[in-house]
PDB file of N, CA and C in Angstrom:
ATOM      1  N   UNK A   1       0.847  -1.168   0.000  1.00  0.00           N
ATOM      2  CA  UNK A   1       0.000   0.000   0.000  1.00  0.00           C
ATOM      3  C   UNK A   1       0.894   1.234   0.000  1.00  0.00           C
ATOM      4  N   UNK A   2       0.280   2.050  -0.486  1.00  0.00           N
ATOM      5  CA  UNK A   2       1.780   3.358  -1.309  1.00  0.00           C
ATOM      6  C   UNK A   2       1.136   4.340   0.026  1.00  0.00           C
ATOM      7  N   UNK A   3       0.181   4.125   1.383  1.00  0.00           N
ATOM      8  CA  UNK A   3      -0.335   5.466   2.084  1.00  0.00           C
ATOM      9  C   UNK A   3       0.770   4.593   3.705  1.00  0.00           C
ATOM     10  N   UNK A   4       0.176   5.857   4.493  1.00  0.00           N
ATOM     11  CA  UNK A   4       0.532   5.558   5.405  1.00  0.00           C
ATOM     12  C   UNK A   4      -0.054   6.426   6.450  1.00  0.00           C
ATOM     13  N   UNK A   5      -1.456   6.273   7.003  1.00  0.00           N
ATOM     14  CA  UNK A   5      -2.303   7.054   7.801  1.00  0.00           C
ATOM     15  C   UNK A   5      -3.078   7.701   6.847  1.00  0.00           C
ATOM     16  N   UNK A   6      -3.703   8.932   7.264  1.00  0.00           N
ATOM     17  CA  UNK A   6      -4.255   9.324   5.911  1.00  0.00           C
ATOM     18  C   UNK A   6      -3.524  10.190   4.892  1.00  0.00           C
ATOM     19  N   UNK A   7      -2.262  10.144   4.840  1.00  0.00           N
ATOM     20  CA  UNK A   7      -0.937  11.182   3.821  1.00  0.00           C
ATOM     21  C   UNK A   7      -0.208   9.649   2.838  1.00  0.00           C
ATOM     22  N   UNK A   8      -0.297  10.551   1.857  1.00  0.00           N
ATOM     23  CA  UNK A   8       0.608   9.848   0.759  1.00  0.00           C
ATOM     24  C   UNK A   8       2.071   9.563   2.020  1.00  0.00           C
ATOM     25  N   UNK A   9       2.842   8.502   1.225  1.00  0.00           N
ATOM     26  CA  UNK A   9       3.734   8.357   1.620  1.00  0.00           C
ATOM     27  C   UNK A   9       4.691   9.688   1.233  1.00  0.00           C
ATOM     28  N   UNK A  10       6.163   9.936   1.968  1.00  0.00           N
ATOM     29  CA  UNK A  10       6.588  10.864   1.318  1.00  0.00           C
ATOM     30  C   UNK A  10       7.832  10.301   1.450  1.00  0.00           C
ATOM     31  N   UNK A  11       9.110  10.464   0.616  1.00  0.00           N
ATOM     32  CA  UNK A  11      10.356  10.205   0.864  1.00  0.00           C
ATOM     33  C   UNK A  11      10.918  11.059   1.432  1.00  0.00           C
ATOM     34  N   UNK A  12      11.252  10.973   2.624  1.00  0.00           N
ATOM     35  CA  UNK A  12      12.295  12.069   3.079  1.00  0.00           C
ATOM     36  C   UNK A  12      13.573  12.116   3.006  1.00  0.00           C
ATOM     37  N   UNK A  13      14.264  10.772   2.750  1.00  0.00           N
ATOM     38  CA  UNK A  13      15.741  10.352   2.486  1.00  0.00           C
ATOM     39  C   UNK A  13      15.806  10.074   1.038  1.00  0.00           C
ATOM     40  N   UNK A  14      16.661  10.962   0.287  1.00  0.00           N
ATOM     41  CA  UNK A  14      16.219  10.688  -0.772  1.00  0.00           C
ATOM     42  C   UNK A  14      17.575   9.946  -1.236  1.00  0.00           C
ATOM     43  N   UNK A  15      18.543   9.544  -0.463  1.00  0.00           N
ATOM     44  CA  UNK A  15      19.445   8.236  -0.999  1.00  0.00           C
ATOM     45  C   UNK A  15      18.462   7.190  -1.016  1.00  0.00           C
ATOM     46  N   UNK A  16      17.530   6.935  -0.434  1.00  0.00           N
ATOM     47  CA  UNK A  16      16.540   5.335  -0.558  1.00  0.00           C
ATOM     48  C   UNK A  16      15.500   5.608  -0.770  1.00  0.00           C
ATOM     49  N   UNK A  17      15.383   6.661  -1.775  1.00  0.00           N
ATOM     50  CA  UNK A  17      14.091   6.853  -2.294  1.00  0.00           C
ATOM     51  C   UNK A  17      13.872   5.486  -3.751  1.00  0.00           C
ATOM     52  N   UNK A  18      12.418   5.289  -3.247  1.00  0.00           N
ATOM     53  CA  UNK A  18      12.061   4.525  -4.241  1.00  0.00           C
ATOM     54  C   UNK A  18      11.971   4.836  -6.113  1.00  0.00           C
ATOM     55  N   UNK A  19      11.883   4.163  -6.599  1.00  0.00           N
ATOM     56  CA  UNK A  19      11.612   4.866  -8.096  1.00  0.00           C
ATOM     57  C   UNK A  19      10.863   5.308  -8.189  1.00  0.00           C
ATOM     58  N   UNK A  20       9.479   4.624  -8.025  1.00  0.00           N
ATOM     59  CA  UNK A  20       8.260   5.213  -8.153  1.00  0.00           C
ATOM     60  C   UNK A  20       7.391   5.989  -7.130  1.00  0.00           C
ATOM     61  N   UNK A  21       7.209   7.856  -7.304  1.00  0.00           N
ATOM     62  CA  UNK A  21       6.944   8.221  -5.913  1.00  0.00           C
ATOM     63  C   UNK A  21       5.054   8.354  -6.021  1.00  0.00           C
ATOM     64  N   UNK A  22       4.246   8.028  -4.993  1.00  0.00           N
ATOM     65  CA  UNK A  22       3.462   7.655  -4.169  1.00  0.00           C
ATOM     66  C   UNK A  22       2.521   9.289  -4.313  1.00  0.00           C
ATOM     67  N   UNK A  23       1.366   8.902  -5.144  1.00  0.00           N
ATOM     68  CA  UNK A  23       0.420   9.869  -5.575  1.00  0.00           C
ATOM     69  C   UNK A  23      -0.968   9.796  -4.388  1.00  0.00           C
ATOM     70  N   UNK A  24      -1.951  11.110  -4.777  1.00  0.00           N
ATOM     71  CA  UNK A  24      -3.362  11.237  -4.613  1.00  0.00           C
ATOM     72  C   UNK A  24      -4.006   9.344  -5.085  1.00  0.00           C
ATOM     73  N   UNK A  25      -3.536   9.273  -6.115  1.00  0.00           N
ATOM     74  CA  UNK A  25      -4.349   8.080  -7.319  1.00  0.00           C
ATOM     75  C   UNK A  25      -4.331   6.675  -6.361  1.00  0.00           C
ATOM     76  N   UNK A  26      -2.475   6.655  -6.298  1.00  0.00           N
ATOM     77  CA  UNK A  26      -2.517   5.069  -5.137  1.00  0.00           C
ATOM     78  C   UNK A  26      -2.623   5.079  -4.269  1.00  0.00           C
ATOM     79  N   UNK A  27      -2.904   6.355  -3.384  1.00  0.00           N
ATOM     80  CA  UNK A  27      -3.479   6.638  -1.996  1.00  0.00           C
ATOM     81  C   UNK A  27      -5.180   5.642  -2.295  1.00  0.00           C
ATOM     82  N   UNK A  28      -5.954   6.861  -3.243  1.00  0.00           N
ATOM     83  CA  UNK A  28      -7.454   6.176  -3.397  1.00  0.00           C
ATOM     84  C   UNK A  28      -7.454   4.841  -4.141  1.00  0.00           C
ATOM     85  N   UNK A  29      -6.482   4.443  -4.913  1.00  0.00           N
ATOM     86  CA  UNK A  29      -6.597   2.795  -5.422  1.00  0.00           C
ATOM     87  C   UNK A  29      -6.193   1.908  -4.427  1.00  0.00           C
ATOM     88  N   UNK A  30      -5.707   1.772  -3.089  1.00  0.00           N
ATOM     89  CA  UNK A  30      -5.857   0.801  -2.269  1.00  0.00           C
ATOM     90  C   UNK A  30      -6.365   1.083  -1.042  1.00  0.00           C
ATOM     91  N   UNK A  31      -6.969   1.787  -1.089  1.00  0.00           N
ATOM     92  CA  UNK A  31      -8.349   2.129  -0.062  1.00  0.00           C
ATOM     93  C   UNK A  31      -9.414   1.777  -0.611  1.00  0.00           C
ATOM     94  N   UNK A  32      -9.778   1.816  -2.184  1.00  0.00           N
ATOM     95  CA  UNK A  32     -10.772   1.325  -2.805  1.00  0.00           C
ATOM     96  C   UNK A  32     -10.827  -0.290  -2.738  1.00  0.00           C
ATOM     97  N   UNK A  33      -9.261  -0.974  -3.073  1.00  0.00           N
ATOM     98  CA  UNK A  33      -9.637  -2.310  -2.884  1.00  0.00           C
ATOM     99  C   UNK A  33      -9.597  -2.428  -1.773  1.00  0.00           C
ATOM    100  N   UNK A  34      -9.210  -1.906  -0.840  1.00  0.00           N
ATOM    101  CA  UNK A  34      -9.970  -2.436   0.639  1.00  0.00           C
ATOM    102  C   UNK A  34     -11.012  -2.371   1.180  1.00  0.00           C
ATOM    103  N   UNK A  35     -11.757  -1.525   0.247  1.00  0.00           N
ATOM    104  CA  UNK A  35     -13.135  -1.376   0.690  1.00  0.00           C
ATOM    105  C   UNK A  35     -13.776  -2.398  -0.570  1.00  0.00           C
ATOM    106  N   UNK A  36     -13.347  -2.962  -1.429  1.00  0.00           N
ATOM    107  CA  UNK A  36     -13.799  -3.838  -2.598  1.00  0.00           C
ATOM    108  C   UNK A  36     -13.737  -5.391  -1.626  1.00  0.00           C
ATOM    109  N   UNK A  37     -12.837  -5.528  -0.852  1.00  0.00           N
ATOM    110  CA  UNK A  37     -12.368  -6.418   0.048  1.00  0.00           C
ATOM    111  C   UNK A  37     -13.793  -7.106   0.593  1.00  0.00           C
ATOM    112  N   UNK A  38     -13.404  -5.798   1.541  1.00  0.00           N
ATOM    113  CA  UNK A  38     -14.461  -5.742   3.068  1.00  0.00           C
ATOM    114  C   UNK A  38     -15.786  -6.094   2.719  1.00  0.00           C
ATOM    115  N   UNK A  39     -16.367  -5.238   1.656  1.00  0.00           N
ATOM    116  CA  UNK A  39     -17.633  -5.570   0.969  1.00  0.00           C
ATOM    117  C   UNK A  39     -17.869  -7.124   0.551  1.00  0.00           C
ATOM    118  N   UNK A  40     -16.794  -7.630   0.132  1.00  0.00           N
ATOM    119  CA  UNK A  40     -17.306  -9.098  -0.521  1.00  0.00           C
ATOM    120  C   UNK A  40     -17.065  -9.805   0.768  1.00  0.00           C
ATOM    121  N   UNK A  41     -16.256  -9.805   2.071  1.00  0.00           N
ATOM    122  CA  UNK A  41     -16.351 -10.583   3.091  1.00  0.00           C
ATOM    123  C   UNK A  41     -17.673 -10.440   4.050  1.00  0.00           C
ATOM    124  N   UNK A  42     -18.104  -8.959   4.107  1.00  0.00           N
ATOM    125  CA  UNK A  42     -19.313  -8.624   4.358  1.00  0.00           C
ATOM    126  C   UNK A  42     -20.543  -9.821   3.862  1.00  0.00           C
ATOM    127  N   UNK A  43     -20.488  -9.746   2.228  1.00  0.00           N
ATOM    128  CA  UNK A  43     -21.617 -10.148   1.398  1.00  0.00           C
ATOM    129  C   UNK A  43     -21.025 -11.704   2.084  1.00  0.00           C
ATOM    130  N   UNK A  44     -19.731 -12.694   2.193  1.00  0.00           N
ATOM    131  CA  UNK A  44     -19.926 -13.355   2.708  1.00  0.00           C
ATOM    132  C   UNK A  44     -20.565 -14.187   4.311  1.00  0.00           C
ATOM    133  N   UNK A  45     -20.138 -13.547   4.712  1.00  0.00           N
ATOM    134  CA  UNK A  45     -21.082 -13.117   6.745  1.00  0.00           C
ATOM    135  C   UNK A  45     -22.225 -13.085   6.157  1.00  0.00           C
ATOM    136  N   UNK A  46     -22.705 -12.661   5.119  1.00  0.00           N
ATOM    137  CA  UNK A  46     -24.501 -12.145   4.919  1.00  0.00           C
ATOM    138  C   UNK A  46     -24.510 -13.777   4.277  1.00  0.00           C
ATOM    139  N   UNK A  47     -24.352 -14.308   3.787  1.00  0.00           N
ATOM    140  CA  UNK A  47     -24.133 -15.338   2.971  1.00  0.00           C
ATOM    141  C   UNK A  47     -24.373 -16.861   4.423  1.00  0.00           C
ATOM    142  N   UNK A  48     -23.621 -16.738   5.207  1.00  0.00           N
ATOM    143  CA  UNK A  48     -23.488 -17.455   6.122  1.00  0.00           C
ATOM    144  C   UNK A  48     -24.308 -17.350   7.113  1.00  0.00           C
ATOM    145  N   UNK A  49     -25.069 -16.100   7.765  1.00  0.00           N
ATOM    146  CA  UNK A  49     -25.869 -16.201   8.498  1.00  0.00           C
ATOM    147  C   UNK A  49     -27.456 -16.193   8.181  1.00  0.00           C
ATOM    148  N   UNK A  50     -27.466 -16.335   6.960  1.00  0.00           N
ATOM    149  CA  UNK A  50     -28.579 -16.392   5.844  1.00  0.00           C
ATOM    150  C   UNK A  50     -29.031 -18.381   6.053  1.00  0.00           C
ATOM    151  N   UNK A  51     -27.752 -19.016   5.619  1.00  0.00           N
ATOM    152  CA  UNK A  51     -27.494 -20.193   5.472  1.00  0.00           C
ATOM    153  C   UNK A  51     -27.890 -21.123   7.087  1.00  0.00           C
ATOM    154  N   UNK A  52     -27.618 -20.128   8.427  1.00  0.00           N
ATOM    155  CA  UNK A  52     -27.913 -20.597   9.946  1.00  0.00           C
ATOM    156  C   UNK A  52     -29.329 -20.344   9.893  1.00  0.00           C
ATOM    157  N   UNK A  53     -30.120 -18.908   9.439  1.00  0.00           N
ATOM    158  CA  UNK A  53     -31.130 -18.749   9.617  1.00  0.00           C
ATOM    159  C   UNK A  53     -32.472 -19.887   8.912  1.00  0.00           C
ATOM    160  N   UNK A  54     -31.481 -20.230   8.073  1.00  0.00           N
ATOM    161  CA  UNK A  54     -32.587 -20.834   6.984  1.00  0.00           C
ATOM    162  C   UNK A  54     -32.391 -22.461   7.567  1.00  0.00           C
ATOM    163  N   UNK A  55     -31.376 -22.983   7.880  1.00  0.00           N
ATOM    164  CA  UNK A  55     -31.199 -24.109   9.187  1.00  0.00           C
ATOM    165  C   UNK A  55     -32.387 -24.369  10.424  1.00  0.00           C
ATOM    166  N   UNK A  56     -31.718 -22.898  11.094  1.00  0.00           N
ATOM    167  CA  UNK A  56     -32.459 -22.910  12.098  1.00  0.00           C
ATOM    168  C   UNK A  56     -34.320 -22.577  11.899  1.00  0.00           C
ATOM    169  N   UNK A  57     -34.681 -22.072  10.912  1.00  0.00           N
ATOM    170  CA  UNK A  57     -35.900 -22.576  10.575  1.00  0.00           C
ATOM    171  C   UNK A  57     -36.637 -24.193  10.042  1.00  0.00           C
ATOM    172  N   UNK A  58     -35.757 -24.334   9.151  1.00  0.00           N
ATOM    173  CA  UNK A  58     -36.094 -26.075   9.181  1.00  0.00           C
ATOM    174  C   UNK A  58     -36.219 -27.042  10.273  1.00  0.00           C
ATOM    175  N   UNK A  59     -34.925 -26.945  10.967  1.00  0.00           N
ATOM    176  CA  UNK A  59     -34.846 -27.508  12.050  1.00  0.00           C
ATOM    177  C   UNK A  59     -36.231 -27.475  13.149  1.00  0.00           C
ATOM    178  N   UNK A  60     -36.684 -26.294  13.579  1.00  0.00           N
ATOM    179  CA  UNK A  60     -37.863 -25.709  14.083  1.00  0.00           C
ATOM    180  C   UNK A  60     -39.005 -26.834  13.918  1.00  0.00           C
ATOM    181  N   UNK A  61     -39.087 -26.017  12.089  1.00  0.00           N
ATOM    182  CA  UNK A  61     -40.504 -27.396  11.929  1.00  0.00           C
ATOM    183  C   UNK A  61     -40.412 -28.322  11.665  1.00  0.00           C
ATOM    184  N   UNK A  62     -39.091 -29.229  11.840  1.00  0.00           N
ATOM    185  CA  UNK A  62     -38.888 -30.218  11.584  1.00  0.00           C
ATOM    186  C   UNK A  62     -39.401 -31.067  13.097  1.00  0.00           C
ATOM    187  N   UNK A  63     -38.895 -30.649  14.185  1.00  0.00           N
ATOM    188  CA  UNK A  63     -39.210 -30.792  15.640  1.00  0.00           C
ATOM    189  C   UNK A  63     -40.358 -30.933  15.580  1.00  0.00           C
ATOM    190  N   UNK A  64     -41.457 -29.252  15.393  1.00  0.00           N
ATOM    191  CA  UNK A  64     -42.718 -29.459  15.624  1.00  0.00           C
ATOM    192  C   UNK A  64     -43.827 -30.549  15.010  1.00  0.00           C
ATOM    193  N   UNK A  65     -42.783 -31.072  13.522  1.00  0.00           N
ATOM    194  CA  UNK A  65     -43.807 -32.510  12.878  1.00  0.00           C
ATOM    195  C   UNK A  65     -43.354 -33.525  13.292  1.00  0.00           C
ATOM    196  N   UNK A  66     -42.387 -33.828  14.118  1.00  0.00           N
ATOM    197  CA  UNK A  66     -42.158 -34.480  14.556  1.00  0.00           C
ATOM    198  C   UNK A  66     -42.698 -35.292  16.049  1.00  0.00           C
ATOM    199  N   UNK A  67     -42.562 -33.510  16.629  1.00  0.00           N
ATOM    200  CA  UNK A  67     -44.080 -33.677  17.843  1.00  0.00           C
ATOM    201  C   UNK A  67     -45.328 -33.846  17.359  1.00  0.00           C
ATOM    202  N   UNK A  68     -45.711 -33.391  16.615  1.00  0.00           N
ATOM    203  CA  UNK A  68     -46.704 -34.022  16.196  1.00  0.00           C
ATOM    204  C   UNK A  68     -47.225 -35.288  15.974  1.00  0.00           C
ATOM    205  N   UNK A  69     -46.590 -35.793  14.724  1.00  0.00           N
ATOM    206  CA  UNK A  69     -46.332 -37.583  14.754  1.00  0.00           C
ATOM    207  C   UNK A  69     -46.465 -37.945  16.167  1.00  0.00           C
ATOM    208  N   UNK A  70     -45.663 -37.674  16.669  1.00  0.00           N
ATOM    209  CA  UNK A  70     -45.197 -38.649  17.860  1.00  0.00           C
ATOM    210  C   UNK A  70     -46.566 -38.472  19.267  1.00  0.00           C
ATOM    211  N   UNK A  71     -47.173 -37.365  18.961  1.00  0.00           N
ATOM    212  CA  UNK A  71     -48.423 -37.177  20.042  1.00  0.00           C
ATOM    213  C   UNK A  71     -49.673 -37.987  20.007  1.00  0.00           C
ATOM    214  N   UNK A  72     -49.966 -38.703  18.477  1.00  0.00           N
ATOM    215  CA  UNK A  72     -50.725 -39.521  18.299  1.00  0.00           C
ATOM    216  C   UNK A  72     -52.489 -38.713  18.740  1.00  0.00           C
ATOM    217  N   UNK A  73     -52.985 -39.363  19.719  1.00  0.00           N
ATOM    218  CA  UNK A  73     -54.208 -38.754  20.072  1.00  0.00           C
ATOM    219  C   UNK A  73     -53.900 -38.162  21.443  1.00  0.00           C
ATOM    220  N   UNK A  74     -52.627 -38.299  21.506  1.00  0.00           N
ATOM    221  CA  UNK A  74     -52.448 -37.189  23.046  1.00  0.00           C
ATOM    222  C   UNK A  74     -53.331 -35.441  22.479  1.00  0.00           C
ATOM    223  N   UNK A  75     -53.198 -35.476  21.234  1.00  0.00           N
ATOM    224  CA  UNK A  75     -53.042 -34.162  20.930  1.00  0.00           C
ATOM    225  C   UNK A  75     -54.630 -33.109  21.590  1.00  0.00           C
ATOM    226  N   UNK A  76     -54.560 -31.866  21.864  1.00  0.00           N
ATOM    227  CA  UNK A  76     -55.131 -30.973  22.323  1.00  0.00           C
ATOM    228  C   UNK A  76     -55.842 -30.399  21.913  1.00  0.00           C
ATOM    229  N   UNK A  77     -55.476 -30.555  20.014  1.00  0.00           N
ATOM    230  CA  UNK A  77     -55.950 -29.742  18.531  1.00  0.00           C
ATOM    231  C   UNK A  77     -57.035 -31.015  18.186  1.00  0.00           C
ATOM    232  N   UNK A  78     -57.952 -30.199  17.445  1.00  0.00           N
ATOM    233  CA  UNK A  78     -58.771 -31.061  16.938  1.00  0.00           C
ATOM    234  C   UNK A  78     -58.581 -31.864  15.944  1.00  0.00           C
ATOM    235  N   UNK A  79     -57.472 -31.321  14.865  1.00  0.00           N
ATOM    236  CA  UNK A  79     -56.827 -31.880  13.979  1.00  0.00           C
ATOM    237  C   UNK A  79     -55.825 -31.477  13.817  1.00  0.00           C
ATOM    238  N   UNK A  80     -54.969 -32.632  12.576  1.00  0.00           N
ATOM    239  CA  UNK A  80     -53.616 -32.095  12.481  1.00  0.00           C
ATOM    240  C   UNK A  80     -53.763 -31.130  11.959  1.00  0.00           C
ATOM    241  N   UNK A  81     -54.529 -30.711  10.988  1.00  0.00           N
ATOM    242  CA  UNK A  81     -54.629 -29.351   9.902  1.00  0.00           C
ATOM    243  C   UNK A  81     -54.500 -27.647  11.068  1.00  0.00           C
ATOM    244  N   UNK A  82     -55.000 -28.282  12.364  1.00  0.00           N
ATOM    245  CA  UNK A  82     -54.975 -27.161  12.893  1.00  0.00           C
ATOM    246  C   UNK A  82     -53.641 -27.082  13.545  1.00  0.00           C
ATOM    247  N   UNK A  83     -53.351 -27.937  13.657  1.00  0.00           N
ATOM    248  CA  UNK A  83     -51.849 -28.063  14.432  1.00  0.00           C
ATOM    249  C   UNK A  83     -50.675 -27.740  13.083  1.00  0.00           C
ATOM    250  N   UNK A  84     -50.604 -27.968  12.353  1.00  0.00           N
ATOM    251  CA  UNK A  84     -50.063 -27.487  11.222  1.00  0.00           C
ATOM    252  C   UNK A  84     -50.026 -26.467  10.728  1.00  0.00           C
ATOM    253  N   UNK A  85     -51.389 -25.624  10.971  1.00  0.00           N
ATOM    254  CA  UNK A  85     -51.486 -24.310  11.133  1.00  0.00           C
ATOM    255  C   UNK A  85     -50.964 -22.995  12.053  1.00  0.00           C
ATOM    256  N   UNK A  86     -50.136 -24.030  12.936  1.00  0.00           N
ATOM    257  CA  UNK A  86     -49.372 -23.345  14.112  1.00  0.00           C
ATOM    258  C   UNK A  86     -47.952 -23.113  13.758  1.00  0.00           C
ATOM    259  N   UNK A  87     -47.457 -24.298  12.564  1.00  0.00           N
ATOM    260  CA  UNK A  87     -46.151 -24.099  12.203  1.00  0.00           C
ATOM    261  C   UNK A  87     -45.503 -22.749  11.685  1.00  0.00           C
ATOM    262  N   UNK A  88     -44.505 -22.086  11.966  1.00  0.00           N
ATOM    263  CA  UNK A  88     -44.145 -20.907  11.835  1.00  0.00           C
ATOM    264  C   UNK A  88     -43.580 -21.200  10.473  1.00  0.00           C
ATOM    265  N   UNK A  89     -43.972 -20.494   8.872  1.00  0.00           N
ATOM    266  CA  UNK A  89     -43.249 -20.852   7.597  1.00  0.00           C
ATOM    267  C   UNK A  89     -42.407 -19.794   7.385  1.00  0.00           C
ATOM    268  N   UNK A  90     -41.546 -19.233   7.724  1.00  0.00           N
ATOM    269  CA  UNK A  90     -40.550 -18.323   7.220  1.00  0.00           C
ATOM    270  C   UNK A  90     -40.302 -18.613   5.667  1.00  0.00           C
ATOM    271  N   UNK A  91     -40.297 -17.417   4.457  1.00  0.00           N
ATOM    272  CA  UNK A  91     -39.972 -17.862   3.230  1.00  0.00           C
ATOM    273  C   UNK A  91     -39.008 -16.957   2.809  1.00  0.00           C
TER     274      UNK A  91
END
């Protein structure tokens, strides 16, 4: 990266000055890909907790038909249709 805080780099020794000296342009071209970066690791995190949410909804009604099945005529509901009607469908 050609910055260093928010100032172009500057050579002050100019026996070890580099060849190429350190503009406005490559200040904003690697702040841009770091923000080109951040954005796609972002969109990944969004990507991944998308992927838990949509888990942790299956999982949910997977349990509740499962209680179901398994309640037989224990059940409280008059029918399954109404008990099915309780399932939370996130889409």
């Amino acid at each position: 990266m050609a910055t260093v805080g928010n100032y172009v780099q500057r050579d002050y020794h100019k026996t070890y000055s580099s060849q190429k000296t350190s503009t406005w342009s490559d200040y904003n071209k690697s702040w841009g890909s770091r923000r080109a970066a951040a954005a796609e690791k972002m969109q990944q995190l969004r990507s991944i907790a998308s992927t838990f949410s949509t888990i942790g909804t299956q999982a949910s009604q997977a349990n509740t038909a499962f209680l179901i099945q398994n309640m037989g005529t224990q059940s409280g509901y008059a029918s399954p249709t109404a008990v099915m009607s309780r399932i939370n469908v996130v889409i």
